[in-house]
PDB file of N, CA and C in Angstrom:
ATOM      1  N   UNK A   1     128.076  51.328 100.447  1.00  0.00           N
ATOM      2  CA  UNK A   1     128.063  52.460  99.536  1.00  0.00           C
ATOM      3  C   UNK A   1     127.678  53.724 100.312  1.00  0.00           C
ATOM      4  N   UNK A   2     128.322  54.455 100.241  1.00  0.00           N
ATOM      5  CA  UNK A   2     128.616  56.221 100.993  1.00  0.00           C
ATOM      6  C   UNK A   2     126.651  56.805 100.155  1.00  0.00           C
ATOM      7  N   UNK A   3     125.743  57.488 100.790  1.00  0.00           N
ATOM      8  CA  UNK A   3     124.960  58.227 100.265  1.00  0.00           C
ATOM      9  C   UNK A   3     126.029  59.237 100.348  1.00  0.00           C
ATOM     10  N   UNK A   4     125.483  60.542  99.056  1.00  0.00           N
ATOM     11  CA  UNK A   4     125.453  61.655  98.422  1.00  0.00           C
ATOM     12  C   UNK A   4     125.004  63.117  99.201  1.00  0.00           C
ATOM     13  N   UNK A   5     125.910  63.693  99.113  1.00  0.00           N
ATOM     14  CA  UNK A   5     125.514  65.518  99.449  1.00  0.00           C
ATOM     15  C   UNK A   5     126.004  66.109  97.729  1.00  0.00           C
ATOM     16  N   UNK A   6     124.700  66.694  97.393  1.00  0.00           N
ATOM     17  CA  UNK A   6     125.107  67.912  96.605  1.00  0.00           C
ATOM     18  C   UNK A   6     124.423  69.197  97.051  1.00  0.00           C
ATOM     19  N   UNK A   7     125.683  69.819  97.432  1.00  0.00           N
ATOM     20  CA  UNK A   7     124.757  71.914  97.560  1.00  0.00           C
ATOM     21  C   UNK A   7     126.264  72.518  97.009  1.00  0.00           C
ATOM     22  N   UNK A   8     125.775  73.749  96.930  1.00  0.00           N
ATOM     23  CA  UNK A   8     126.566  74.886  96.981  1.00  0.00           C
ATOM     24  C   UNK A   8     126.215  76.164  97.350  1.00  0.00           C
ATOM     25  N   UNK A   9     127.349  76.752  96.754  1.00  0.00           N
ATOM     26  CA  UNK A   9     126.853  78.533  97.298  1.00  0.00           C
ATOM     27  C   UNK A   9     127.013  79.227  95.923  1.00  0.00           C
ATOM     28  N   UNK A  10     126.222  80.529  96.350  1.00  0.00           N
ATOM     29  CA  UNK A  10     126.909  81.458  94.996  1.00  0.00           C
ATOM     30  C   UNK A  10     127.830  82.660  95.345  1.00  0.00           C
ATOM     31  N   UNK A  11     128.966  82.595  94.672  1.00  0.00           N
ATOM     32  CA  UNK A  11     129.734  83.644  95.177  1.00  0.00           C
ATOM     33  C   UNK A  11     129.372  84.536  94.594  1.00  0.00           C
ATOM     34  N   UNK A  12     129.016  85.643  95.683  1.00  0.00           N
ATOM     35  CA  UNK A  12     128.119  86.729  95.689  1.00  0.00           C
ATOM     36  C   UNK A  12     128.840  87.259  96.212  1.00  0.00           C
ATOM     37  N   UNK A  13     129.747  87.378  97.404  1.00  0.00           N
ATOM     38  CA  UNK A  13     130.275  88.334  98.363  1.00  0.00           C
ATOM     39  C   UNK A  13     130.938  87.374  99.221  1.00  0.00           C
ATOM     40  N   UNK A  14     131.578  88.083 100.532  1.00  0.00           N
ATOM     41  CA  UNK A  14     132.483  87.365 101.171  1.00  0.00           C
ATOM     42  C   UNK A  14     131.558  86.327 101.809  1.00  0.00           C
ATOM     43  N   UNK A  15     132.229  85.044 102.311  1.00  0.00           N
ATOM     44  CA  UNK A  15     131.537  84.363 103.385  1.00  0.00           C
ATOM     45  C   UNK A  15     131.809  84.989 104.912  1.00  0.00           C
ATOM     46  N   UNK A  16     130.792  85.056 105.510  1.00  0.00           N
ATOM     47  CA  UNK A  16     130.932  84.942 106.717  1.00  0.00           C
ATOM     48  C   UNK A  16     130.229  84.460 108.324  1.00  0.00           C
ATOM     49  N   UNK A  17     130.197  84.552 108.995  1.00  0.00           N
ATOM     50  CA  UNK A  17     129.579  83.266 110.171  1.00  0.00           C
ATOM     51  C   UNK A  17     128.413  83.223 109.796  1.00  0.00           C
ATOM     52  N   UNK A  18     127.711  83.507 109.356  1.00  0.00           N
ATOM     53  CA  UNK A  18     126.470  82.947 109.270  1.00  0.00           C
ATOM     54  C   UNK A  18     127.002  81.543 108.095  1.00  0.00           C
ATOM     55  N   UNK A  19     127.877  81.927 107.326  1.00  0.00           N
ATOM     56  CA  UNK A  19     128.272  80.936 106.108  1.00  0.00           C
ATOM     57  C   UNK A  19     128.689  79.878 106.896  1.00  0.00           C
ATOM     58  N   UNK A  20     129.679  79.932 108.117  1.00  0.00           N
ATOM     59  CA  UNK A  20     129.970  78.697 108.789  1.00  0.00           C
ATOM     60  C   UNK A  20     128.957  78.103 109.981  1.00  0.00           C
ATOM     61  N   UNK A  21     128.640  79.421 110.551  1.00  0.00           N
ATOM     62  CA  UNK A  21     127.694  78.047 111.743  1.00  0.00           C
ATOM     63  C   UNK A  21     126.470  77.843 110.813  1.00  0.00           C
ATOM     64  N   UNK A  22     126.092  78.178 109.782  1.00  0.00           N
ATOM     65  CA  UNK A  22     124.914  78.145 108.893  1.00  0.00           C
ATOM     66  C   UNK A  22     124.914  76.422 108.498  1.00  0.00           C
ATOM     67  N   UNK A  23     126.045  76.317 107.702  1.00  0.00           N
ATOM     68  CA  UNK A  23     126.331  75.289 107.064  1.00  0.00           C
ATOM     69  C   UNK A  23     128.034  74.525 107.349  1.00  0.00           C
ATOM     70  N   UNK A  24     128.626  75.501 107.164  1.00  0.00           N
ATOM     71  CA  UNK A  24     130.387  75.140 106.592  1.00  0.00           C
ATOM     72  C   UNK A  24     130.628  73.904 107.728  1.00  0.00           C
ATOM     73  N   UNK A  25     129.985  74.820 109.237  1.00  0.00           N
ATOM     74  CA  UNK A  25     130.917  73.937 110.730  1.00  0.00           C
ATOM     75  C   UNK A  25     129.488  72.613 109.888  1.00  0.00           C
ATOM     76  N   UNK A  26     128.686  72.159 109.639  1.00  0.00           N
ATOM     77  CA  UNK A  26     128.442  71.026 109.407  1.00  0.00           C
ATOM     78  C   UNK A  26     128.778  70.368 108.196  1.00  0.00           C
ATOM     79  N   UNK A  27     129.249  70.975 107.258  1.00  0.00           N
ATOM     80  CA  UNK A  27     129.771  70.354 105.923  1.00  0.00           C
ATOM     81  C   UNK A  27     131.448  69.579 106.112  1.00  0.00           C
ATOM     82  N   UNK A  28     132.555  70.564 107.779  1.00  0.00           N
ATOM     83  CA  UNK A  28     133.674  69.891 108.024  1.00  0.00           C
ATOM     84  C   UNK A  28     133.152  68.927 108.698  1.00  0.00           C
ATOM     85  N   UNK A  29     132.063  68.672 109.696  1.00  0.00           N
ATOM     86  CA  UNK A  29     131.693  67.110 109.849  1.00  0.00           C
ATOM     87  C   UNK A  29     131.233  65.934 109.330  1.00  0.00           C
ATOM     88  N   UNK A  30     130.445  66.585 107.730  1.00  0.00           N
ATOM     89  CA  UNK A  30     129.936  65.550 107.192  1.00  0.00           C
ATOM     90  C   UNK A  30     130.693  65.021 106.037  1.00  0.00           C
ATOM     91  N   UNK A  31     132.212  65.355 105.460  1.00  0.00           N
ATOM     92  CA  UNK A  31     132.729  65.526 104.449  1.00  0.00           C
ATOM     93  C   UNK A  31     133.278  63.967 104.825  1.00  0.00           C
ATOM     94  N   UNK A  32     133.592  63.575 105.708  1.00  0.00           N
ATOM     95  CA  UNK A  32     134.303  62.207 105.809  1.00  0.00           C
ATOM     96  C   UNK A  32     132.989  60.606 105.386  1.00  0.00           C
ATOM     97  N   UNK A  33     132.193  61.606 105.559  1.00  0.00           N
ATOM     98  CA  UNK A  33     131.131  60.399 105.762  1.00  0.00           C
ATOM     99  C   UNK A  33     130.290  59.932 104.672  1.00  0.00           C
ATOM    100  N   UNK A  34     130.268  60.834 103.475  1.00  0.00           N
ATOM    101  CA  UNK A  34     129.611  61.297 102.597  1.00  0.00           C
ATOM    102  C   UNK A  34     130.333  61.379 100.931  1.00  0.00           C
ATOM    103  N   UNK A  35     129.477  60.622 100.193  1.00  0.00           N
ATOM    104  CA  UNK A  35     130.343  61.441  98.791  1.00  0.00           C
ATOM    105  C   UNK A  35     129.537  62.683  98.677  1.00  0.00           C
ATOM    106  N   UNK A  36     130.704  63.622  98.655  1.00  0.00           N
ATOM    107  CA  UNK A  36     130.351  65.237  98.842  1.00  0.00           C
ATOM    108  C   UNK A  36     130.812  65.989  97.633  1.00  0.00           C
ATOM    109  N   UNK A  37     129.518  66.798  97.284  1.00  0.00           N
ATOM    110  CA  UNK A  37     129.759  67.816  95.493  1.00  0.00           C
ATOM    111  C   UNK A  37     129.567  68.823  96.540  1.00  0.00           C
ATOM    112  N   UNK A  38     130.652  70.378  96.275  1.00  0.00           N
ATOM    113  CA  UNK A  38     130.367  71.543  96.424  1.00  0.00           C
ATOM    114  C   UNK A  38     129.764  72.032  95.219  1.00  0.00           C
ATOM    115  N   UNK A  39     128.830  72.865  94.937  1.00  0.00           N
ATOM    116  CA  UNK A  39     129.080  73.757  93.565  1.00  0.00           C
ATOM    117  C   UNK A  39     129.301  75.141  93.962  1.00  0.00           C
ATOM    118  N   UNK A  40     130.275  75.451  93.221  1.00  0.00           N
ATOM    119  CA  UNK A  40     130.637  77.141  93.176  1.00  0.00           C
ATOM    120  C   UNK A  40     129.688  77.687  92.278  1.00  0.00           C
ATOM    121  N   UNK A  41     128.404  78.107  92.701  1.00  0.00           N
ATOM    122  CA  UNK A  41     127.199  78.593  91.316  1.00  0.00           C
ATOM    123  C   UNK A  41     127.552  79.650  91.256  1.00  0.00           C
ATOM    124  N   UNK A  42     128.314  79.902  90.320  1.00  0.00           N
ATOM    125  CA  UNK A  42     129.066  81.404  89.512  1.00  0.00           C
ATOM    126  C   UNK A  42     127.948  81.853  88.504  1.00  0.00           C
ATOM    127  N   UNK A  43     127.304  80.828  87.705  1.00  0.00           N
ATOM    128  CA  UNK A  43     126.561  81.437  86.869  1.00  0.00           C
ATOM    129  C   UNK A  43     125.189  81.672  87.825  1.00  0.00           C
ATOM    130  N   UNK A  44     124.818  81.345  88.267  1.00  0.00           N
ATOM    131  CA  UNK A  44     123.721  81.742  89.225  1.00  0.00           C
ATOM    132  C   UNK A  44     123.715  82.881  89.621  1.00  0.00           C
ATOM    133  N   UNK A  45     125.412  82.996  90.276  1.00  0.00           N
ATOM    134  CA  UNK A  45     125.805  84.316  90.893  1.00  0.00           C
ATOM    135  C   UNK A  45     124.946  85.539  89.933  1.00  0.00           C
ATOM    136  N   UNK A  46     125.388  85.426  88.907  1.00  0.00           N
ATOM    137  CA  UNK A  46     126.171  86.064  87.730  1.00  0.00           C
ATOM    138  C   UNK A  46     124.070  86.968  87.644  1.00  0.00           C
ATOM    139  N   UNK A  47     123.331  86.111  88.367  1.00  0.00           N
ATOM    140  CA  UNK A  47     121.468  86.737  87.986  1.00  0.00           C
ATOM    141  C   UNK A  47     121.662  88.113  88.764  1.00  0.00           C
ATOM    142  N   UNK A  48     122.966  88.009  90.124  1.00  0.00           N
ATOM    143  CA  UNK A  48     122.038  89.475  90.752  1.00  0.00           C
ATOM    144  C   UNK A  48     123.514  90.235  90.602  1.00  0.00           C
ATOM    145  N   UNK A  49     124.618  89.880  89.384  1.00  0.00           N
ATOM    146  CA  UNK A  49     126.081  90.466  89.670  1.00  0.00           C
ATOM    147  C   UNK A  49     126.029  90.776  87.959  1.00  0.00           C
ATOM    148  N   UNK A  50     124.897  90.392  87.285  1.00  0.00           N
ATOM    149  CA  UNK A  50     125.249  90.572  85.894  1.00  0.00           C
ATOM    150  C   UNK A  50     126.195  91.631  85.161  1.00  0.00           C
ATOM    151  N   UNK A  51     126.389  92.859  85.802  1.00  0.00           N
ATOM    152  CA  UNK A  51     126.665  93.955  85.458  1.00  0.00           C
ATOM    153  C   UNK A  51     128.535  94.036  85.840  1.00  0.00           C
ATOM    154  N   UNK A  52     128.595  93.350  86.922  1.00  0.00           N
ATOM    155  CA  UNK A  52     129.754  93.066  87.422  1.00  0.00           C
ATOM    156  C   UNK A  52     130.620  91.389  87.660  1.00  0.00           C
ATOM    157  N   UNK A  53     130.756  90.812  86.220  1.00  0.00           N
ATOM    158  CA  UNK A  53     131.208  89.484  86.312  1.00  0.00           C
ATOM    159  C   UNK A  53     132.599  89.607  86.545  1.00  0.00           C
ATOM    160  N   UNK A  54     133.555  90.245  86.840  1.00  0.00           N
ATOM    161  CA  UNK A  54     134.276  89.951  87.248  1.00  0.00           C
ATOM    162  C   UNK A  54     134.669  89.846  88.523  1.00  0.00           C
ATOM    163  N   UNK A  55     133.225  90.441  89.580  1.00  0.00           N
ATOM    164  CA  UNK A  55     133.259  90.343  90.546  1.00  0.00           C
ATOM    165  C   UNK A  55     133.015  88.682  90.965  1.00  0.00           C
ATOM    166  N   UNK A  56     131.959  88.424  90.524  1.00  0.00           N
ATOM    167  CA  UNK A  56     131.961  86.795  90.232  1.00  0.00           C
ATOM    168  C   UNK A  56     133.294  85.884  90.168  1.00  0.00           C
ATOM    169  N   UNK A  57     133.901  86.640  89.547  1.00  0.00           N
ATOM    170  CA  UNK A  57     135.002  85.737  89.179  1.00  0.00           C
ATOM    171  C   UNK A  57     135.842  85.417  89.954  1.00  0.00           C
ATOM    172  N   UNK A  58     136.199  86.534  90.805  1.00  0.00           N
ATOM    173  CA  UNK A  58     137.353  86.701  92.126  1.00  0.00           C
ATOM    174  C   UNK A  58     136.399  85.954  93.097  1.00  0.00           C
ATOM    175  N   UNK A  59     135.161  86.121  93.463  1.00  0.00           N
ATOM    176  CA  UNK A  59     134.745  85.761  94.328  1.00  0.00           C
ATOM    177  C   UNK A  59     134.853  84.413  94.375  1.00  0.00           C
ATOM    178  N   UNK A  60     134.680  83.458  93.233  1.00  0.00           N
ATOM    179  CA  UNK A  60     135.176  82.300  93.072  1.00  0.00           C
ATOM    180  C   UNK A  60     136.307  81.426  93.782  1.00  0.00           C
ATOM    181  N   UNK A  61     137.576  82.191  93.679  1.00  0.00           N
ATOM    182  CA  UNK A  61     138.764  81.906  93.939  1.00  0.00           C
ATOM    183  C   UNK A  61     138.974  82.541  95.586  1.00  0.00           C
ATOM    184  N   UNK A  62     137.721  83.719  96.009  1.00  0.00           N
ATOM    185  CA  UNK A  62     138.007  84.080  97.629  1.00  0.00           C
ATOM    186  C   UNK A  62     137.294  82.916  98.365  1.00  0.00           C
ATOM    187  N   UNK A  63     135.884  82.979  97.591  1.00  0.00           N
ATOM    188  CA  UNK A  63     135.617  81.471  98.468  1.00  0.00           C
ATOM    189  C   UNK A  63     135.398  80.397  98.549  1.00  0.00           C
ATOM    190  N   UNK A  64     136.408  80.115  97.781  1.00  0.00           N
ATOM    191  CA  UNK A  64     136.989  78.610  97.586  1.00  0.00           C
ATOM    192  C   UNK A  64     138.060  78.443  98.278  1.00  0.00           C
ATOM    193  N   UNK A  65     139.701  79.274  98.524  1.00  0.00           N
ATOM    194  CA  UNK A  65     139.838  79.707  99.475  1.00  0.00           C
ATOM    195  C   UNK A  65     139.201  79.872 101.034  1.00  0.00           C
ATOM    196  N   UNK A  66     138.221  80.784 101.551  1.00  0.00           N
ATOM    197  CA  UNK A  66     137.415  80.493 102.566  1.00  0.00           C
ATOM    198  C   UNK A  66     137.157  78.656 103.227  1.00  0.00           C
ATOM    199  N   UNK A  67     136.485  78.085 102.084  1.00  0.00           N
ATOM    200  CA  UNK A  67     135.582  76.893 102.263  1.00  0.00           C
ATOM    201  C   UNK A  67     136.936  76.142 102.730  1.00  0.00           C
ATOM    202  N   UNK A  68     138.455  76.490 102.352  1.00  0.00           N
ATOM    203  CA  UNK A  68     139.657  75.796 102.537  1.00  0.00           C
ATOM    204  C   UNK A  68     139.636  75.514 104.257  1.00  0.00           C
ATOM    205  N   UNK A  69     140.006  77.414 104.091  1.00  0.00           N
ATOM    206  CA  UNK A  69     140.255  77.615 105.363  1.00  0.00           C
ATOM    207  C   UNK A  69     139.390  77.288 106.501  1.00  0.00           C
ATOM    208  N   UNK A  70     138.108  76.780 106.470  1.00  0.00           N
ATOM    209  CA  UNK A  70     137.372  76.359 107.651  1.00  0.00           C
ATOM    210  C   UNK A  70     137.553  74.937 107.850  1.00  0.00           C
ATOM    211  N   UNK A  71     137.874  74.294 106.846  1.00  0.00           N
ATOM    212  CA  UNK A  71     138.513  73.110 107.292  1.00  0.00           C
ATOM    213  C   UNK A  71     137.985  71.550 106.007  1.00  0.00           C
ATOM    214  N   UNK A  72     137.417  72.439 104.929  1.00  0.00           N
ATOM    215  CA  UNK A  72     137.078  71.304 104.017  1.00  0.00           C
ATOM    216  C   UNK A  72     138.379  70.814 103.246  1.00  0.00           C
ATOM    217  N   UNK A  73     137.970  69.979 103.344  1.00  0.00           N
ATOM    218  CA  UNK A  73     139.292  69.061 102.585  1.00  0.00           C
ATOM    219  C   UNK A  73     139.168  68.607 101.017  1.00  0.00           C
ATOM    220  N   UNK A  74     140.108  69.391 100.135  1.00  0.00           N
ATOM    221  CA  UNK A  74     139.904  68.861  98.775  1.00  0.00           C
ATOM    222  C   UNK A  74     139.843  67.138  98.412  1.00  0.00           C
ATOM    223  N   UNK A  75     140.800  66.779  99.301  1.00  0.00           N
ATOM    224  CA  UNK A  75     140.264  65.177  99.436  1.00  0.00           C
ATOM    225  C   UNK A  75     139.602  64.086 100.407  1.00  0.00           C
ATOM    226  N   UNK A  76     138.589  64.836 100.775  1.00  0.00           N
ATOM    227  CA  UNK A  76     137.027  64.302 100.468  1.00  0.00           C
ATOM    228  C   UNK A  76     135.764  64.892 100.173  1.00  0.00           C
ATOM    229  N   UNK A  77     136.397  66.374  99.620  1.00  0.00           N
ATOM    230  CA  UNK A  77     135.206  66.859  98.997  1.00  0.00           C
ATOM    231  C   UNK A  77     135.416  67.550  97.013  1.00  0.00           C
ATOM    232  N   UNK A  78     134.373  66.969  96.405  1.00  0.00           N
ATOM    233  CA  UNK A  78     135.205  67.730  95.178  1.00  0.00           C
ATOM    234  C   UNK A  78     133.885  68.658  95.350  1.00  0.00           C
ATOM    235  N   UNK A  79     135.030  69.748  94.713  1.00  0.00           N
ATOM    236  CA  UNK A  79     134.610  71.373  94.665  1.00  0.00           C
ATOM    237  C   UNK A  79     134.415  71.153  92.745  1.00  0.00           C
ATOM    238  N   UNK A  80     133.196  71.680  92.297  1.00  0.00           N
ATOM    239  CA  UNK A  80     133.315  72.227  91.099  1.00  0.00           C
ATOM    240  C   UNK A  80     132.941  73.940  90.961  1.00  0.00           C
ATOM    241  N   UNK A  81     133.297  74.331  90.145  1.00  0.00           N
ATOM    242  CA  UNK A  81     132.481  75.427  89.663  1.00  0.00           C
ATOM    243  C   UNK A  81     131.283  75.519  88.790  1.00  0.00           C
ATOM    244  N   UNK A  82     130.375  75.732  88.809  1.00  0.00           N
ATOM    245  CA  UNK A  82     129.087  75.419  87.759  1.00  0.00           C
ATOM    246  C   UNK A  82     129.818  75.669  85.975  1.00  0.00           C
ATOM    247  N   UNK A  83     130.117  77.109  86.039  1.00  0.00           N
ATOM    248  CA  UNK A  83     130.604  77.249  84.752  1.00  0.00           C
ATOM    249  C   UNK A  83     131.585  76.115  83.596  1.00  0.00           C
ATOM    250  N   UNK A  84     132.529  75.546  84.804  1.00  0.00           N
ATOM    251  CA  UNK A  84     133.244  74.819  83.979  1.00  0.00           C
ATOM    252  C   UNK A  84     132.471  73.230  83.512  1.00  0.00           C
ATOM    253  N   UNK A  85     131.669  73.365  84.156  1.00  0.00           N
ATOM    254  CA  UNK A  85     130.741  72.018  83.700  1.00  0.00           C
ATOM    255  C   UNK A  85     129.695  72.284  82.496  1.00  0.00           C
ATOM    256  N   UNK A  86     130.068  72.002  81.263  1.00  0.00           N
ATOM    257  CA  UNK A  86     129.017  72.532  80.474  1.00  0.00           C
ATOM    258  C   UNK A  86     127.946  71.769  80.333  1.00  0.00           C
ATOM    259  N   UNK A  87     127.923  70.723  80.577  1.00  0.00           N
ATOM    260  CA  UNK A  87     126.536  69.567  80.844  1.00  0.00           C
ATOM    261  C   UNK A  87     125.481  70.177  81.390  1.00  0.00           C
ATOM    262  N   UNK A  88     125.772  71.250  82.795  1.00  0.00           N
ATOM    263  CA  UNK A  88     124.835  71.423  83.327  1.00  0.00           C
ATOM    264  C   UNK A  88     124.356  72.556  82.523  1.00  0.00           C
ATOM    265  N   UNK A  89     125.132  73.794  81.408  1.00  0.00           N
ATOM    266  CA  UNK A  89     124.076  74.453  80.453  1.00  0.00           C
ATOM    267  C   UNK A  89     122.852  73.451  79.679  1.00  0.00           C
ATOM    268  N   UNK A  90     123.638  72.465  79.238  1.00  0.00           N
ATOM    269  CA  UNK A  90     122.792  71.616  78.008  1.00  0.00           C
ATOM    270  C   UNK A  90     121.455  71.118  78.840  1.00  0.00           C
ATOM    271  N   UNK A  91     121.965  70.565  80.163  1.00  0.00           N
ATOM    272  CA  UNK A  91     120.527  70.532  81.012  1.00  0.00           C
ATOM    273  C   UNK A  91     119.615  71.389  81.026  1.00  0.00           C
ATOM    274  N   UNK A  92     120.139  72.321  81.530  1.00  0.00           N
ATOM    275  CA  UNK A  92     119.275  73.771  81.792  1.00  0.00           C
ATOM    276  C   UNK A  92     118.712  73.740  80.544  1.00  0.00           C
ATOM    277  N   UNK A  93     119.077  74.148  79.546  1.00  0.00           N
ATOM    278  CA  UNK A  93     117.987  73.902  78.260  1.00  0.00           C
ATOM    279  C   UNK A  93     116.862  72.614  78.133  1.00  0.00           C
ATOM    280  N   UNK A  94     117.710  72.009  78.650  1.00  0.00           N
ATOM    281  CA  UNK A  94     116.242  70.427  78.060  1.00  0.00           C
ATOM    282  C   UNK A  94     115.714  70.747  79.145  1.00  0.00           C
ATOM    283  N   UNK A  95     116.158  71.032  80.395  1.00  0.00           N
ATOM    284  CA  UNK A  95     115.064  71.078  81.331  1.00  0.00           C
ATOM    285  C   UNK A  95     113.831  72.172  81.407  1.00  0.00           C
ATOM    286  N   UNK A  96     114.409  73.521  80.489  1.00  0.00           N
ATOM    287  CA  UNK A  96     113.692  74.752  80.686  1.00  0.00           C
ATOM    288  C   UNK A  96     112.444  74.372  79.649  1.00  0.00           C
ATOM    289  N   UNK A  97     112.664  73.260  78.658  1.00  0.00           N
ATOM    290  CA  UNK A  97     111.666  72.759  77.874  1.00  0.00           C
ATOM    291  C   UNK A  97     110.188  72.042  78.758  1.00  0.00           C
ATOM    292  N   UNK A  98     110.802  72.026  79.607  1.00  0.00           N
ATOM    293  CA  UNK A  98     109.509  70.639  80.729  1.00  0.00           C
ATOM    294  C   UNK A  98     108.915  71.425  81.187  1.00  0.00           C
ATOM    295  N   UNK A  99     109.542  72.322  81.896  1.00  0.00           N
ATOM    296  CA  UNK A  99     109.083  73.136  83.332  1.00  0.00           C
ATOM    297  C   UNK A  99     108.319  74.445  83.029  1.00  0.00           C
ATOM    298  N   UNK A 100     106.966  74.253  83.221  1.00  0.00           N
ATOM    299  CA  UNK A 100     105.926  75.002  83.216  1.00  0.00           C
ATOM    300  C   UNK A 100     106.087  76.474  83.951  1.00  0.00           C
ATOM    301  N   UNK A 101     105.681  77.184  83.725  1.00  0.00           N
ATOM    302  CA  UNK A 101     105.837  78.557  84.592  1.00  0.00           C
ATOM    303  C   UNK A 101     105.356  78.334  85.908  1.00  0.00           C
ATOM    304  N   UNK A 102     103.707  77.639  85.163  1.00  0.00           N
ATOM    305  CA  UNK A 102     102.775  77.596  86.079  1.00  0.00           C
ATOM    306  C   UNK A 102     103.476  76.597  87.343  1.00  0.00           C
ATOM    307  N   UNK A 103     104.534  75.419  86.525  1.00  0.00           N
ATOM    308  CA  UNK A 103     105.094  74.528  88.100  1.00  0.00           C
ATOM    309  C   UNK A 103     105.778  74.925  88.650  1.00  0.00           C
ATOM    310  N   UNK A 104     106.871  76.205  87.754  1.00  0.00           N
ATOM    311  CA  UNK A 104     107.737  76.997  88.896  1.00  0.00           C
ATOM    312  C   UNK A 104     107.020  78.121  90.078  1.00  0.00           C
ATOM    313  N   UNK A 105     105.977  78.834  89.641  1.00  0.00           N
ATOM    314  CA  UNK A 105     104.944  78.811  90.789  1.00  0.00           C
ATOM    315  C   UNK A 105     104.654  78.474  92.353  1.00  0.00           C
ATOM    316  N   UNK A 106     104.558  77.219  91.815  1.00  0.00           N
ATOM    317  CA  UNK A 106     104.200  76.206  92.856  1.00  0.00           C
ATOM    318  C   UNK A 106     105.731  75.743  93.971  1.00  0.00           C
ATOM    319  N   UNK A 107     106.318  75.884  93.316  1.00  0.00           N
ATOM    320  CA  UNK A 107     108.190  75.620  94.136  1.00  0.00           C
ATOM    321  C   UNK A 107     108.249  76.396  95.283  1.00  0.00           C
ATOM    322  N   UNK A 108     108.586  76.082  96.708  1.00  0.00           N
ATOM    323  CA  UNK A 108     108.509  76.885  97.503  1.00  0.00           C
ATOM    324  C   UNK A 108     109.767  77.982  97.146  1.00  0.00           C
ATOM    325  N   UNK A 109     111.006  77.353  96.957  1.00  0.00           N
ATOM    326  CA  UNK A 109     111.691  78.311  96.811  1.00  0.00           C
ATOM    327  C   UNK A 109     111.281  79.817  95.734  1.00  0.00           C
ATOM    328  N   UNK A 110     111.151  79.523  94.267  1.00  0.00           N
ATOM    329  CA  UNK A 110     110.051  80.047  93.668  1.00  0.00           C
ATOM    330  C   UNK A 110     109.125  81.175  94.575  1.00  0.00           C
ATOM    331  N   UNK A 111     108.316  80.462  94.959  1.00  0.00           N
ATOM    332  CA  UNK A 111     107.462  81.413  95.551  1.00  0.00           C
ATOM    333  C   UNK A 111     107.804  82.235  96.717  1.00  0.00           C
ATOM    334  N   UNK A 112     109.044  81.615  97.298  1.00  0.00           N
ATOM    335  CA  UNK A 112     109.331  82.889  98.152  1.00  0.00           C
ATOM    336  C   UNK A 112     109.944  84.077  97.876  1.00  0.00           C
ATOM    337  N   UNK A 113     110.369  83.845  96.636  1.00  0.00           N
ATOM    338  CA  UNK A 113     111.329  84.965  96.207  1.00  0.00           C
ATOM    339  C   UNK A 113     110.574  85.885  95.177  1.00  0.00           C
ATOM    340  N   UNK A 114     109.308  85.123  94.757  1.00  0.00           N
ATOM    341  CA  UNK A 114     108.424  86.506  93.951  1.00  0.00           C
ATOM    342  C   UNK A 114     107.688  86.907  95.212  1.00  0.00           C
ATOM    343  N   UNK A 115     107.444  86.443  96.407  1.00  0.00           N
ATOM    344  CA  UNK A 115     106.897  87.686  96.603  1.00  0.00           C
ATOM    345  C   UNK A 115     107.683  88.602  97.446  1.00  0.00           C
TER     346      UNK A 115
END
């Protein structure tokens, strides 16, 4: 049985080398080896583009495109977009029920970004 990769990006703006030697040049090596989820986090995007969703939107389709062109392969990696998955809204609600302020706090990611 293959272990699991799930990440993504948020299309925010173009990709560029930092997007591939960052991650991408290791995501075309690990895509054969791996059951592999991209997520396109559009709605994520959407926290620092609110004003401009249709920029979101194109950006979607530029870098998904991009992620093509460096060499990921639609068959062995599935690409979703967050939006079209509505499961993960209904999560986000039951989950926003659990999660304490005080434990988001404590999250490194969290905490690096308030201060």
């Amino acid at each position: 049985m293959k272990k699991t990769i799930l990440t993504g990006l948020r299309p925010t703006g173009n990709l560029h080398l930092g997007h591939y030697f960052g991650a991408g040049q290791n995501w075309c090596k690990l895509q054969g080896d791996y059951d592999f989820y991209l997520e396109i986090a559009d709605v994520q995007a959407l926290t620092d583009n609110f004003d401009n969703p249709d920029k979101v939107r194109r950006n979607v389709f530029e870098m998904t495109a991009d992620l093509l062109a460096i060499g990921l392969d639609p068959n062995k990696i599935h690409f979703f977009v967050q939006s079209k998955i509505p499961e993960i809204a209904e999560l986000t609600v039951f989950y926003s029920n659990l999660v304490t302020v005080a434990r988001l706090q404590r999250n490194p990611t969290v905490k690096s970004e308030i201060a």
